[in-house]
Structure formats: C-alpha cells, structure tokens
PDB file of N, CA and C in Angstrom:
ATOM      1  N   UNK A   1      77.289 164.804 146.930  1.00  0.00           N
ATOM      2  CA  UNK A   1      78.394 164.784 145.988  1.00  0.00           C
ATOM      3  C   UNK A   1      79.611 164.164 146.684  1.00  0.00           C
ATOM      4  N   UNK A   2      80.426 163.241 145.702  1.00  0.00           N
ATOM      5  CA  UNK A   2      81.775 162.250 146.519  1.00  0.00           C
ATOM      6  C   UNK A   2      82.662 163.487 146.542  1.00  0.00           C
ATOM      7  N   UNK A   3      83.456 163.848 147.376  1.00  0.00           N
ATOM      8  CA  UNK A   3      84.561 164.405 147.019  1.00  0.00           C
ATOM      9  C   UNK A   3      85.458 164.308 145.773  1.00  0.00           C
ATOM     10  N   UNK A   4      85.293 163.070 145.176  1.00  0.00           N
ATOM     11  CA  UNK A   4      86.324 162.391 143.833  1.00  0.00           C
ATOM     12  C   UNK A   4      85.080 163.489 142.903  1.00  0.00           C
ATOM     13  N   UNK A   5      84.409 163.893 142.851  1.00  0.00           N
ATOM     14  CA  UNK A   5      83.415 164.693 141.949  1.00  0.00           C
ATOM     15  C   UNK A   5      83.801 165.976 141.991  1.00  0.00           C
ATOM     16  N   UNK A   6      83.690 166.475 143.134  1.00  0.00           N
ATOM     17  CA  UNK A   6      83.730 167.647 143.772  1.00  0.00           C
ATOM     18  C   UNK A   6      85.416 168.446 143.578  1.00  0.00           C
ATOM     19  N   UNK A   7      86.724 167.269 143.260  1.00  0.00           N
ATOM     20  CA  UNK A   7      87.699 167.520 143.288  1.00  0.00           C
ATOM     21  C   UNK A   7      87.793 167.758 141.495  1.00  0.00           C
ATOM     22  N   UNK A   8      87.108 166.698 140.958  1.00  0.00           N
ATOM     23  CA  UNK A   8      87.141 166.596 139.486  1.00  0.00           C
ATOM     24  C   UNK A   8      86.492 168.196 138.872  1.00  0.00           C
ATOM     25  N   UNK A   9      85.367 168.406 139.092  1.00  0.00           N
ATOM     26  CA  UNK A   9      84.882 169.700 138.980  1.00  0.00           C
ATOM     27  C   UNK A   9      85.762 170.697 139.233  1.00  0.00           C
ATOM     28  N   UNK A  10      86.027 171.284 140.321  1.00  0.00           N
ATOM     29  CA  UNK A  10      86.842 171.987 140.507  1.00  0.00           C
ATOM     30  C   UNK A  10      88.615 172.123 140.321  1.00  0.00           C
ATOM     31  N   UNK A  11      88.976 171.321 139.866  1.00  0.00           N
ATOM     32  CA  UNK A  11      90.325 171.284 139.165  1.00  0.00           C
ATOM     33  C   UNK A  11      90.477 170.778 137.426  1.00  0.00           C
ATOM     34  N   UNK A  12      89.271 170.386 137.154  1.00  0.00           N
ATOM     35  CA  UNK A  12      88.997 170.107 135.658  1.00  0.00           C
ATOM     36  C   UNK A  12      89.622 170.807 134.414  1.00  0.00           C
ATOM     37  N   UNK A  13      89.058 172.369 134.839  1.00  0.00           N
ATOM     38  CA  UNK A  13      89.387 173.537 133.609  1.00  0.00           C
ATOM     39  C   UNK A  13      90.853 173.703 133.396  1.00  0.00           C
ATOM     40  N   UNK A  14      91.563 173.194 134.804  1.00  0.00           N
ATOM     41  CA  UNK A  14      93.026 173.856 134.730  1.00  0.00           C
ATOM     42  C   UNK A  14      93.949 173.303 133.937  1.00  0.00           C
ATOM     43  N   UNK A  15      93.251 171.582 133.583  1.00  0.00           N
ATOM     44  CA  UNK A  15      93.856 170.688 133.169  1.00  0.00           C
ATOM     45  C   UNK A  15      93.633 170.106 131.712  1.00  0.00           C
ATOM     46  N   UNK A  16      92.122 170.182 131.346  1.00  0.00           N
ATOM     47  CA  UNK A  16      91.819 170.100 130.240  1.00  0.00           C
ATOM     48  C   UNK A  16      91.205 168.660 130.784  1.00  0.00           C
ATOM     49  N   UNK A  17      91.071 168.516 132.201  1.00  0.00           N
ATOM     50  CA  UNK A  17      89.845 166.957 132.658  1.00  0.00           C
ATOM     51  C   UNK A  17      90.972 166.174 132.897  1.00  0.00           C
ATOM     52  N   UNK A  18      92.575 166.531 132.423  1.00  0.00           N
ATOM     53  CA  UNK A  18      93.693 165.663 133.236  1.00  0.00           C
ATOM     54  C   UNK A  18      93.709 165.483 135.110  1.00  0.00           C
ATOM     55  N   UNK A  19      92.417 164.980 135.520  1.00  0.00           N
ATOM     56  CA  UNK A  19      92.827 165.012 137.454  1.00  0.00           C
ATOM     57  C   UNK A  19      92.546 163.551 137.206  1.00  0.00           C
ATOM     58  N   UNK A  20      93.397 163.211 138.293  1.00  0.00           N
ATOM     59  CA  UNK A  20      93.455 161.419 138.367  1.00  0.00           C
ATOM     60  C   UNK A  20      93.430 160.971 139.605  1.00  0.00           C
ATOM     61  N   UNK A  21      92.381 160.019 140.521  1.00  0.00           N
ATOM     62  CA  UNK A  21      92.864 159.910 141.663  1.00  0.00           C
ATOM     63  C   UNK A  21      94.136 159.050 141.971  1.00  0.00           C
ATOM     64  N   UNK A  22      94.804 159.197 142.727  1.00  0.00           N
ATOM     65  CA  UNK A  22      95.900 158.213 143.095  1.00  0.00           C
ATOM     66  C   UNK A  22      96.986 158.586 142.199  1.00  0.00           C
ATOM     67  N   UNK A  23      96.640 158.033 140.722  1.00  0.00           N
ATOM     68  CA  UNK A  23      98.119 157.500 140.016  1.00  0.00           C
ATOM     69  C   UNK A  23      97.594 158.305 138.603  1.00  0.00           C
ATOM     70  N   UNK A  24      97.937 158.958 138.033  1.00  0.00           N
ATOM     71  CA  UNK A  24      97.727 159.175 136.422  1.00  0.00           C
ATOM     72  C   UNK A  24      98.053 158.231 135.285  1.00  0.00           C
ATOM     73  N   UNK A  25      97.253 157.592 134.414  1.00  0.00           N
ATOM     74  CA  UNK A  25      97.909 156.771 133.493  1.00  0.00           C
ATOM     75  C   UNK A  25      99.393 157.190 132.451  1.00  0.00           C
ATOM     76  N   UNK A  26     100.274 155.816 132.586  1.00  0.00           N
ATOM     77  CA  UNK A  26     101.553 155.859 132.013  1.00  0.00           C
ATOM     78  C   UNK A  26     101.695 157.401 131.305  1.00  0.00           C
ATOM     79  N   UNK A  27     100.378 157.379 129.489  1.00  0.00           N
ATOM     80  CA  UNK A  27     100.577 157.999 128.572  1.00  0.00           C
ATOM     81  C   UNK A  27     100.347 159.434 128.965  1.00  0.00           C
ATOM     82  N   UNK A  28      99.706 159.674 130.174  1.00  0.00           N
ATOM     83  CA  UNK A  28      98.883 160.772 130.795  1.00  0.00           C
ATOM     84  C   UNK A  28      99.825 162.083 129.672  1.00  0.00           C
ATOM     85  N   UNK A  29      98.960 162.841 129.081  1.00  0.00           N
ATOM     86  CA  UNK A  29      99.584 164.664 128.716  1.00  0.00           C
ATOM     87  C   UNK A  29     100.296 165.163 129.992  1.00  0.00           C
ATOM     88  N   UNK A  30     100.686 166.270 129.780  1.00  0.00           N
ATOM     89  CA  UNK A  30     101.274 167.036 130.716  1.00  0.00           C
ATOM     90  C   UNK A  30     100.562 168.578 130.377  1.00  0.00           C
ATOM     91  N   UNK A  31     100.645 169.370 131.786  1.00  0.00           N
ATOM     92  CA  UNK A  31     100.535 168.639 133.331  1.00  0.00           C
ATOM     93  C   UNK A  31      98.906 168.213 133.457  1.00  0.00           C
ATOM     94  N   UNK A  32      98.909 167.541 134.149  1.00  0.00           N
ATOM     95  CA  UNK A  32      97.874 166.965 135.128  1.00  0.00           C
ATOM     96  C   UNK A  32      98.016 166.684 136.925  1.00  0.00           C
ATOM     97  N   UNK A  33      97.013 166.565 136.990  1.00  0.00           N
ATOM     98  CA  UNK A  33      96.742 166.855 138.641  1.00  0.00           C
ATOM     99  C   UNK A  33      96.662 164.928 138.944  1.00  0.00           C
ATOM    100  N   UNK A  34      96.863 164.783 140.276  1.00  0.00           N
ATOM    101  CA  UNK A  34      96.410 163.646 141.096  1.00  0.00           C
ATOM    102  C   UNK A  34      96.387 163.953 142.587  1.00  0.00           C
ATOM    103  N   UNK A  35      95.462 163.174 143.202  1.00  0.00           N
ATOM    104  CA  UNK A  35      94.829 163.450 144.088  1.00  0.00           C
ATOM    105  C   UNK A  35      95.121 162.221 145.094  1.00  0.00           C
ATOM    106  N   UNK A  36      94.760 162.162 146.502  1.00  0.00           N
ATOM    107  CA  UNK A  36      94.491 161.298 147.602  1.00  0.00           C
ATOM    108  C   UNK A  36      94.211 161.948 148.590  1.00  0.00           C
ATOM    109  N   UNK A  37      93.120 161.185 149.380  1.00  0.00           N
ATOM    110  CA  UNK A  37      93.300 161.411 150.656  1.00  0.00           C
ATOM    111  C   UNK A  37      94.118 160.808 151.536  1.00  0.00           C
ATOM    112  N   UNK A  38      94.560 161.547 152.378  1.00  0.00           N
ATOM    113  CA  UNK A  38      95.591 161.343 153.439  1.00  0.00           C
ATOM    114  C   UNK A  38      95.242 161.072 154.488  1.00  0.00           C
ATOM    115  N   UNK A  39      94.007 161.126 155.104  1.00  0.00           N
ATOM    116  CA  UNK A  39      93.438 161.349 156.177  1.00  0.00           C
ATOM    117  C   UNK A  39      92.528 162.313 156.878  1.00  0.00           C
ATOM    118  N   UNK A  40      92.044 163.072 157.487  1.00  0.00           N
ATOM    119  CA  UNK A  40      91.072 163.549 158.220  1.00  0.00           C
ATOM    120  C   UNK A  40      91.033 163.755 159.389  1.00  0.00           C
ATOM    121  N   UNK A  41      89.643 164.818 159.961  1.00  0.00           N
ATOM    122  CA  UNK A  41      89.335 164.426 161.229  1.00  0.00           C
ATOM    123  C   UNK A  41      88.316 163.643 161.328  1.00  0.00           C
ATOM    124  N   UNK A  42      87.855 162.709 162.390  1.00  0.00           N
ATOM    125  CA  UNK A  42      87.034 162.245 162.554  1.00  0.00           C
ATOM    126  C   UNK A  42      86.276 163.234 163.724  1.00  0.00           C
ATOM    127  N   UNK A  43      84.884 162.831 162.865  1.00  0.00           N
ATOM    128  CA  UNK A  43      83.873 163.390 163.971  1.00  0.00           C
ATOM    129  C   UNK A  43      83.313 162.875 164.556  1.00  0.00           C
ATOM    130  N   UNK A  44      83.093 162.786 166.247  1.00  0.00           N
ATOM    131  CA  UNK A  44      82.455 161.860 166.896  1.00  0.00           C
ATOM    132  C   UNK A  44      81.523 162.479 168.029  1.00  0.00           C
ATOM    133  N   UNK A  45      80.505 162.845 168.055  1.00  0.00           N
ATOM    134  CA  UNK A  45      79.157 163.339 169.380  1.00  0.00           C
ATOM    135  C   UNK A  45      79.403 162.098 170.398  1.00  0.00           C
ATOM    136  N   UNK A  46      79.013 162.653 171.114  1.00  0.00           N
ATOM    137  CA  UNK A  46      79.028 161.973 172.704  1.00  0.00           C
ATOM    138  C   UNK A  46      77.493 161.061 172.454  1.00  0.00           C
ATOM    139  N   UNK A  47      76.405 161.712 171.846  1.00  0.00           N
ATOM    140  CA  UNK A  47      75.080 161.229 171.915  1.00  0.00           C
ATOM    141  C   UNK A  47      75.222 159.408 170.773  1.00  0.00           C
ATOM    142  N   UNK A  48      76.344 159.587 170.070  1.00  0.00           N
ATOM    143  CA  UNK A  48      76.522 158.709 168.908  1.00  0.00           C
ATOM    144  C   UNK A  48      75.585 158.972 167.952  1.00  0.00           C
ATOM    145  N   UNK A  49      75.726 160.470 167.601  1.00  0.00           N
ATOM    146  CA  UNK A  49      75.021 160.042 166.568  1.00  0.00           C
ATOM    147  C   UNK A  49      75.704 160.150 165.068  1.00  0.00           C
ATOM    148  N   UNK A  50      74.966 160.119 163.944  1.00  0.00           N
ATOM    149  CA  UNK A  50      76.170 160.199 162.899  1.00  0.00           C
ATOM    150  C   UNK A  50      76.685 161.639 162.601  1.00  0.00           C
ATOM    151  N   UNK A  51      77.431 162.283 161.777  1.00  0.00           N
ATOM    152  CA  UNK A  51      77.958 163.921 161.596  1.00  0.00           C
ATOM    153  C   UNK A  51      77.183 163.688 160.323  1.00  0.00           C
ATOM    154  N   UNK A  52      76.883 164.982 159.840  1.00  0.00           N
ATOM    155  CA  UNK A  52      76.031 165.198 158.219  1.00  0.00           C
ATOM    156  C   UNK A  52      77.442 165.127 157.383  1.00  0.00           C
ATOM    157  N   UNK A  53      78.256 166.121 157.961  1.00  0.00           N
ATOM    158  CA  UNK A  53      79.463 166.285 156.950  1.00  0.00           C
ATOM    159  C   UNK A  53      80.741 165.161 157.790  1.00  0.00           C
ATOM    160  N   UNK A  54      81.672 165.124 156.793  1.00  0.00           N
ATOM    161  CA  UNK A  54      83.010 164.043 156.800  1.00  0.00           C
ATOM    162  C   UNK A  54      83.855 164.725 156.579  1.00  0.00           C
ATOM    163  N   UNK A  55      85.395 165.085 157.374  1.00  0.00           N
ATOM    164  CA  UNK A  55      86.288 166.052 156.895  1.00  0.00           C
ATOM    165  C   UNK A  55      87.661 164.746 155.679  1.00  0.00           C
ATOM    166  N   UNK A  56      88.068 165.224 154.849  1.00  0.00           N
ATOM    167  CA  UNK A  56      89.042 164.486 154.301  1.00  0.00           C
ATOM    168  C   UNK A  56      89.890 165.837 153.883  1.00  0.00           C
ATOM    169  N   UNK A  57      91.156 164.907 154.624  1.00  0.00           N
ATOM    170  CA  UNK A  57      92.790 165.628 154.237  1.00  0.00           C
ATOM    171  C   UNK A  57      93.120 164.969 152.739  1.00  0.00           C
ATOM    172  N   UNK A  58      93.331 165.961 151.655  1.00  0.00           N
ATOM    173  CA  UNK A  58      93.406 165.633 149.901  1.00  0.00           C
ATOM    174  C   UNK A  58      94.972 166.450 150.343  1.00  0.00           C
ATOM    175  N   UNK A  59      95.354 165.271 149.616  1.00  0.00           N
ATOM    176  CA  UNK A  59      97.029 165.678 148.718  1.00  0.00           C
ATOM    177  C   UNK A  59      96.733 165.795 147.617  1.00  0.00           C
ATOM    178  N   UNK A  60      96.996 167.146 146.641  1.00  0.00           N
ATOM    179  CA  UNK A  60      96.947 167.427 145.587  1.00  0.00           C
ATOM    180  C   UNK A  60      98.115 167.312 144.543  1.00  0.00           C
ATOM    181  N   UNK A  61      98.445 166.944 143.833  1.00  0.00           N
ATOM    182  CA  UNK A  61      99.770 166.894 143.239  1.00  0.00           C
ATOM    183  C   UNK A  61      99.455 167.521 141.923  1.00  0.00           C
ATOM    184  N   UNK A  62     100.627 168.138 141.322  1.00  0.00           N
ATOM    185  CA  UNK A  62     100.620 168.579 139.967  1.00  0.00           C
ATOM    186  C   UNK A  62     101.905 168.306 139.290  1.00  0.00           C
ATOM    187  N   UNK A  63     101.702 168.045 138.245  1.00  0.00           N
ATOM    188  CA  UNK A  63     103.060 166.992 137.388  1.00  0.00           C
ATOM    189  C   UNK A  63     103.088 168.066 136.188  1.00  0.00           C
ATOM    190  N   UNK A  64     104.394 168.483 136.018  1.00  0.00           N
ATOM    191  CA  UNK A  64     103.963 169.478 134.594  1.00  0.00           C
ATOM    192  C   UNK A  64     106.235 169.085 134.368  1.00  0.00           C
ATOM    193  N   UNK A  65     106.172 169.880 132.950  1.00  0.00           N
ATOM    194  CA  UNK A  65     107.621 169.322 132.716  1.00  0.00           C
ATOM    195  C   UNK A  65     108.881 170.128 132.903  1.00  0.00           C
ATOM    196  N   UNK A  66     107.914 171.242 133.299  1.00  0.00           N
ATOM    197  CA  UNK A  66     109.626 172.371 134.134  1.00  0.00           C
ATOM    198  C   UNK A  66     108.460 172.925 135.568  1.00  0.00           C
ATOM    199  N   UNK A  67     109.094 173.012 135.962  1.00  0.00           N
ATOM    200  CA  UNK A  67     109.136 174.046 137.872  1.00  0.00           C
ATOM    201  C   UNK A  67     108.634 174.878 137.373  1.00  0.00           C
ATOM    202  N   UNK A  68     108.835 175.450 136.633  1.00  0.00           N
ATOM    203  CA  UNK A  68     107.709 176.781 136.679  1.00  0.00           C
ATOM    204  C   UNK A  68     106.779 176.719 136.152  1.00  0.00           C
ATOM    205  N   UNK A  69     106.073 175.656 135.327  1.00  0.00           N
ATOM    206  CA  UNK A  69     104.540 175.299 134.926  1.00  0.00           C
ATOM    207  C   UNK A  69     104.032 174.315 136.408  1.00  0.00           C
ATOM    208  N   UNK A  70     104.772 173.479 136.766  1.00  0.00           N
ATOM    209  CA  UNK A  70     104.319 172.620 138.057  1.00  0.00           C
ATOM    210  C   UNK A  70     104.145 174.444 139.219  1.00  0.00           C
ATOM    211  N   UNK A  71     105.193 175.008 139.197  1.00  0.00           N
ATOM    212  CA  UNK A  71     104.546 176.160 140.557  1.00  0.00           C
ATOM    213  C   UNK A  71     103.482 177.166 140.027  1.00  0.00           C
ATOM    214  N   UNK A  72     103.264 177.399 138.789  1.00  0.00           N
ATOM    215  CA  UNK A  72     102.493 177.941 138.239  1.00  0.00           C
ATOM    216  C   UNK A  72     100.710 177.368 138.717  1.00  0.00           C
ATOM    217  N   UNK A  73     100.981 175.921 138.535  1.00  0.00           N
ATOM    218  CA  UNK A  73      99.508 175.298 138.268  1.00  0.00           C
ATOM    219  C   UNK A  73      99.315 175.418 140.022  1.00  0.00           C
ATOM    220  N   UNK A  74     100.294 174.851 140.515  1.00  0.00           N
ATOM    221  CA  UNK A  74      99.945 174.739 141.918  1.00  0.00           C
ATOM    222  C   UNK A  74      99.406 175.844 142.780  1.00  0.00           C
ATOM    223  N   UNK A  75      99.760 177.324 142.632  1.00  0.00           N
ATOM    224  CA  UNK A  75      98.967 177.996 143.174  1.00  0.00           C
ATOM    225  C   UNK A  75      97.623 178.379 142.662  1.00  0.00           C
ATOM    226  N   UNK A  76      97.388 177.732 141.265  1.00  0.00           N
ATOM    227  CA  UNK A  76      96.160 177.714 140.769  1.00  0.00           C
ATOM    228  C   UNK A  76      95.217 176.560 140.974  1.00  0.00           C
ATOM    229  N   UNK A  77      95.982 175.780 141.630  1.00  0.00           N
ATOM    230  CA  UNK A  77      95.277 174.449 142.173  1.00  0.00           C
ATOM    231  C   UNK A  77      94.715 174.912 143.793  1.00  0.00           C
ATOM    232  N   UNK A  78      95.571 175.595 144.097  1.00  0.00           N
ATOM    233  CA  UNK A  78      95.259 176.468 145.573  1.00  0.00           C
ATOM    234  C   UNK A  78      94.176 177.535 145.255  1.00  0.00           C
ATOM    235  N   UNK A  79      94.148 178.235 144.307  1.00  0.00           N
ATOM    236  CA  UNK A  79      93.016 179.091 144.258  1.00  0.00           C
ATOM    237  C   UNK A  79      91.603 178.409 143.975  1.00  0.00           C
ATOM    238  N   UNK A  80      91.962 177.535 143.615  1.00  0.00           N
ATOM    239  CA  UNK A  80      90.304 176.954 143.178  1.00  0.00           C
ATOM    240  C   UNK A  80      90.097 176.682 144.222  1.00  0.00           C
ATOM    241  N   UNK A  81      90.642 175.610 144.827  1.00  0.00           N
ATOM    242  CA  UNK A  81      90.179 174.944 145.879  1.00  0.00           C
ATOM    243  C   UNK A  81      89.727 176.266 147.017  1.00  0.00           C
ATOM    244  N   UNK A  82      90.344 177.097 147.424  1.00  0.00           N
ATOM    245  CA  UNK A  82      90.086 178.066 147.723  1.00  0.00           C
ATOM    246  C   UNK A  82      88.604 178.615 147.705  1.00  0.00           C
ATOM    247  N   UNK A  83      88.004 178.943 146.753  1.00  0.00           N
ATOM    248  CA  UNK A  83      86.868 179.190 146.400  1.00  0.00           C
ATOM    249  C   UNK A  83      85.946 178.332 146.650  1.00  0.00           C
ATOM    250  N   UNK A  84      85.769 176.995 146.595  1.00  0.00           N
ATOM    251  CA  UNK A  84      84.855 175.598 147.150  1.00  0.00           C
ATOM    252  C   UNK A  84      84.186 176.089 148.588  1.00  0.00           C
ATOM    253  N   UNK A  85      83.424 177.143 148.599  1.00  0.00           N
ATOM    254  CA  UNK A  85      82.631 177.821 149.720  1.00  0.00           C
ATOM    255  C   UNK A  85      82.333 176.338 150.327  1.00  0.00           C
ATOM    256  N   UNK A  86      81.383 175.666 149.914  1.00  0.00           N
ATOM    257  CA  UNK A  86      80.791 174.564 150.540  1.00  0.00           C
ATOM    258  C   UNK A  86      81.767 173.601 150.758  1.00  0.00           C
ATOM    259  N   UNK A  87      82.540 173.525 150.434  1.00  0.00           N
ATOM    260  CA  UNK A  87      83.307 172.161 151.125  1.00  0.00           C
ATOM    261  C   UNK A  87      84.137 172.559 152.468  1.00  0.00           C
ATOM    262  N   UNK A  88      83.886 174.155 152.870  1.00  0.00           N
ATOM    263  CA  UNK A  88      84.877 174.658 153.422  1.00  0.00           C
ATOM    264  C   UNK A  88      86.124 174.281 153.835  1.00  0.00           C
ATOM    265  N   UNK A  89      87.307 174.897 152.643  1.00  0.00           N
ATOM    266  CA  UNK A  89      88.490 174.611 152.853  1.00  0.00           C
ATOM    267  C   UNK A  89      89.620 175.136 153.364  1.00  0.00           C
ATOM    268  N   UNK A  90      90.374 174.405 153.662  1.00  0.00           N
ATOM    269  CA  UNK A  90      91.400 175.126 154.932  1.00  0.00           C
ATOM    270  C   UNK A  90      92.327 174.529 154.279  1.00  0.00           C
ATOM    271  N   UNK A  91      93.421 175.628 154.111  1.00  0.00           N
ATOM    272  CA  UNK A  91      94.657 174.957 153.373  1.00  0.00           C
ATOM    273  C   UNK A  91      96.252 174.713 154.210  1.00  0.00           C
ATOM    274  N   UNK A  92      96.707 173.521 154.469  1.00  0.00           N
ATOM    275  CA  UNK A  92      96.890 173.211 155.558  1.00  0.00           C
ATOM    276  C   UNK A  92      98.849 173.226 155.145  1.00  0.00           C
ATOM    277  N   UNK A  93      99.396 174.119 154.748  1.00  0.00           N
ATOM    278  CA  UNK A  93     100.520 174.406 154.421  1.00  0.00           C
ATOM    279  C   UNK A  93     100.720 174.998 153.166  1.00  0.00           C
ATOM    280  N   UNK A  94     101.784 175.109 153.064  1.00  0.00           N
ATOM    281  CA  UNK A  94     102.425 175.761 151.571  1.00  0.00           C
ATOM    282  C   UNK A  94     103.178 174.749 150.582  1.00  0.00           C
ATOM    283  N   UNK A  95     102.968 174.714 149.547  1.00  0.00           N
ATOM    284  CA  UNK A  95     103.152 173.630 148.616  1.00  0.00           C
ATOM    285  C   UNK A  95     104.517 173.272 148.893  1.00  0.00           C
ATOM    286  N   UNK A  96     104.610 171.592 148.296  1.00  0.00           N
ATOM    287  CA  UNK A  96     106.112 171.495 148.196  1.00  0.00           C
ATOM    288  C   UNK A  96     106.465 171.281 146.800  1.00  0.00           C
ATOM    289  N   UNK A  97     107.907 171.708 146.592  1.00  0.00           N
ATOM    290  CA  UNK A  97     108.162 171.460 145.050  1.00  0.00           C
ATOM    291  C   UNK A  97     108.819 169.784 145.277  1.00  0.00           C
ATOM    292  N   UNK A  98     108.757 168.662 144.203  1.00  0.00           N
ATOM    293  CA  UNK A  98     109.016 167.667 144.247  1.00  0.00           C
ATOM    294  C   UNK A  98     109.385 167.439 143.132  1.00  0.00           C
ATOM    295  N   UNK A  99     110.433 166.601 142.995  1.00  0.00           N
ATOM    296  CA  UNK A  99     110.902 166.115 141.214  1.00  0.00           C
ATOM    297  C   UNK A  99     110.931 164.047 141.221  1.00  0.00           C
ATOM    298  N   UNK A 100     110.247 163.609 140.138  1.00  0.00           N
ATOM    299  CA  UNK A 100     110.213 162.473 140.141  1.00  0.00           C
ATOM    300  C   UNK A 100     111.047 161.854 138.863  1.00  0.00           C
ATOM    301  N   UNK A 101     111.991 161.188 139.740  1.00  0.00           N
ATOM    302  CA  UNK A 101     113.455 160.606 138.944  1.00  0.00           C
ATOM    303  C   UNK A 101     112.746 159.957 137.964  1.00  0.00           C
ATOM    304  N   UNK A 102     111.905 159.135 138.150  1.00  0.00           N
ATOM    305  CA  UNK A 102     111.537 157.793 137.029  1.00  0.00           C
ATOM    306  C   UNK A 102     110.859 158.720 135.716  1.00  0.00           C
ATOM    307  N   UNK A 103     109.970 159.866 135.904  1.00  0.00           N
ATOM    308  CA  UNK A 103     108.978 160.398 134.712  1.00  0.00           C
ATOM    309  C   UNK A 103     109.438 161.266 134.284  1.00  0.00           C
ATOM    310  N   UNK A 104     111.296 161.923 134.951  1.00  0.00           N
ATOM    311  CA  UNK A 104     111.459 163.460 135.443  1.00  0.00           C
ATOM    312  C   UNK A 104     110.366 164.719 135.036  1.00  0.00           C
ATOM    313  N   UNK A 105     109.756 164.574 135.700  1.00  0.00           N
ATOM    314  CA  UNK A 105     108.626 165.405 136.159  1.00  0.00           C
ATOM    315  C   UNK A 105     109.207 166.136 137.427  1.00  0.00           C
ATOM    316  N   UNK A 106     108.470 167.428 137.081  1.00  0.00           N
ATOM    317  CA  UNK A 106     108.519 168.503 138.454  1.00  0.00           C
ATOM    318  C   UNK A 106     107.343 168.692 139.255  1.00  0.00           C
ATOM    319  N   UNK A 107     106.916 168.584 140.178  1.00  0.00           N
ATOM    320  CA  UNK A 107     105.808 168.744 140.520  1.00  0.00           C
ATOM    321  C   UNK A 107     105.271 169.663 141.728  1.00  0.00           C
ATOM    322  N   UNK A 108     104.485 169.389 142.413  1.00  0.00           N
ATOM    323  CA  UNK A 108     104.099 170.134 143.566  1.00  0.00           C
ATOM    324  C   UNK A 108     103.464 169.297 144.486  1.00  0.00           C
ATOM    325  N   UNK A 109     102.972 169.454 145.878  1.00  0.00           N
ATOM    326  CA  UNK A 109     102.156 168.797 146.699  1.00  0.00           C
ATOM    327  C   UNK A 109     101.735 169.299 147.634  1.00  0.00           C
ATOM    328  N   UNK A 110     100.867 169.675 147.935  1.00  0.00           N
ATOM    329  CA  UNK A 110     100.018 170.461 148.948  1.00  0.00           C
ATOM    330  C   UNK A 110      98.415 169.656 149.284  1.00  0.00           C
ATOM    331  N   UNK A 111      98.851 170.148 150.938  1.00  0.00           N
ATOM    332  CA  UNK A 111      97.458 169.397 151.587  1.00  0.00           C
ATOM    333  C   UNK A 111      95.866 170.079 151.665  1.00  0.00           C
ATOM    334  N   UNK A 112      94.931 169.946 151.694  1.00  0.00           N
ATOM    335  CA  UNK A 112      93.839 170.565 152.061  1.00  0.00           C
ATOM    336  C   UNK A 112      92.868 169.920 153.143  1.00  0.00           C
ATOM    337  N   UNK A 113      92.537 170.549 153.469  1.00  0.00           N
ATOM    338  CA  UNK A 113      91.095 170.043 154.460  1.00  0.00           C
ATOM    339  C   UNK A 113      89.721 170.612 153.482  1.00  0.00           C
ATOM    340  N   UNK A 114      88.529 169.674 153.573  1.00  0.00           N
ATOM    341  CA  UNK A 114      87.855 170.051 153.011  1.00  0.00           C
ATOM    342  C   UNK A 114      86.491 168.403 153.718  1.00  0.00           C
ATOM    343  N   UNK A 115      85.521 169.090 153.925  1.00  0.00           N
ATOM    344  CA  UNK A 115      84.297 168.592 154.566  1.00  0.00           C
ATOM    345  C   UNK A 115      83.264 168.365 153.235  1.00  0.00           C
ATOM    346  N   UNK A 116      82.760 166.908 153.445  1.00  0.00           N
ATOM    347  CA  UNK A 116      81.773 166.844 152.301  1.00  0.00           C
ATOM    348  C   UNK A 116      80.684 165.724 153.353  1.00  0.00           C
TER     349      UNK A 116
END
C-alpha cells in the first residue's frame, strides 16, 4: 500500500474524502485535509541491502473556516493517525495553528513519522 492510500483511508471519514495531496482544488468544500511529505529517515545496512519498510515525514494540514473547526479536526487528524498500528506512527510535535491571507482560512500543521 502507497502511503497516498494509506493517508487517504485513514483521514477520509473526517472529511467526507476531502484529503488532497499537496494543494486542494480552488472550489475544494471546507474543511479538508492536505498532505506532503517532508522528508524522512533513510535506511541504510552496511551489507547494502534494500529495507522492507521506508520511513516518510507527512505534513498534515487542515483548512476549515474558524480556529476552532481547523483545532477541532486537527487533533482528530492526530488521533487517527495515531491508531495506523502498521505504519507505526510517531508524532513528531504539536500542531501549529496557521491562517492563510489569500483563502482566509485557519488551519493547522503537524508532522508525523510513519513507515510503509
């Protein structure tokens, strides 16, 4: 399973299937989620051989139209992910609140670690 699956699944219900990687379209409802990876660890054996699993650092974002539906979703974006036994996730700070001048949107952003 891609992670872009694995992220879609598990943040799906909160949104009504609003998760977008990268960018959400113009008309997008409110709120909806978007996603990226940021980076990772890389795994590397001395023997060279390949790792089964791949770690990727996901920025999660949530766009909703007051602060308290964006902090609302966001710790519910944290609980799911939370639960993803198999991807084992490590949540790698505490959300930030963010406001975007151009959509005025309120949002959130928080990192995860998560192995697929």
């Amino acid at each position: 399973m891609s992670i872009d699956i694995a992220l879609f699944e598990a943040l799906r219900g909160l949104v009504a299937d609003r998760v977008y990687p990268d960018l959400a379209p113009d008309d997008a409802s409110r709120p909806y989620i978007t996603y990226q990876q940021v980076g990772g660890d890389a795994v590397n054996f001395v023997e060279s051989t390949i790792p089964a699993k791949k770690n990727a650092r996901m920025q999660i974002n949530v766009w909703a139209d007051t602060r308290i539906q964006a902090t609302a979703m966001g710790g519910a974006v944290e609980d799911a992910l939370r639960s993803l036994i198999a991807l084992q996730p490590s949540v790698l700070g505490a959300a930030i609140a963010t406001y975007d001048d151009e959509t005025k949107l309120r949002g959130t952003m928080q990192d995860f670690s998560l192995w697929i």
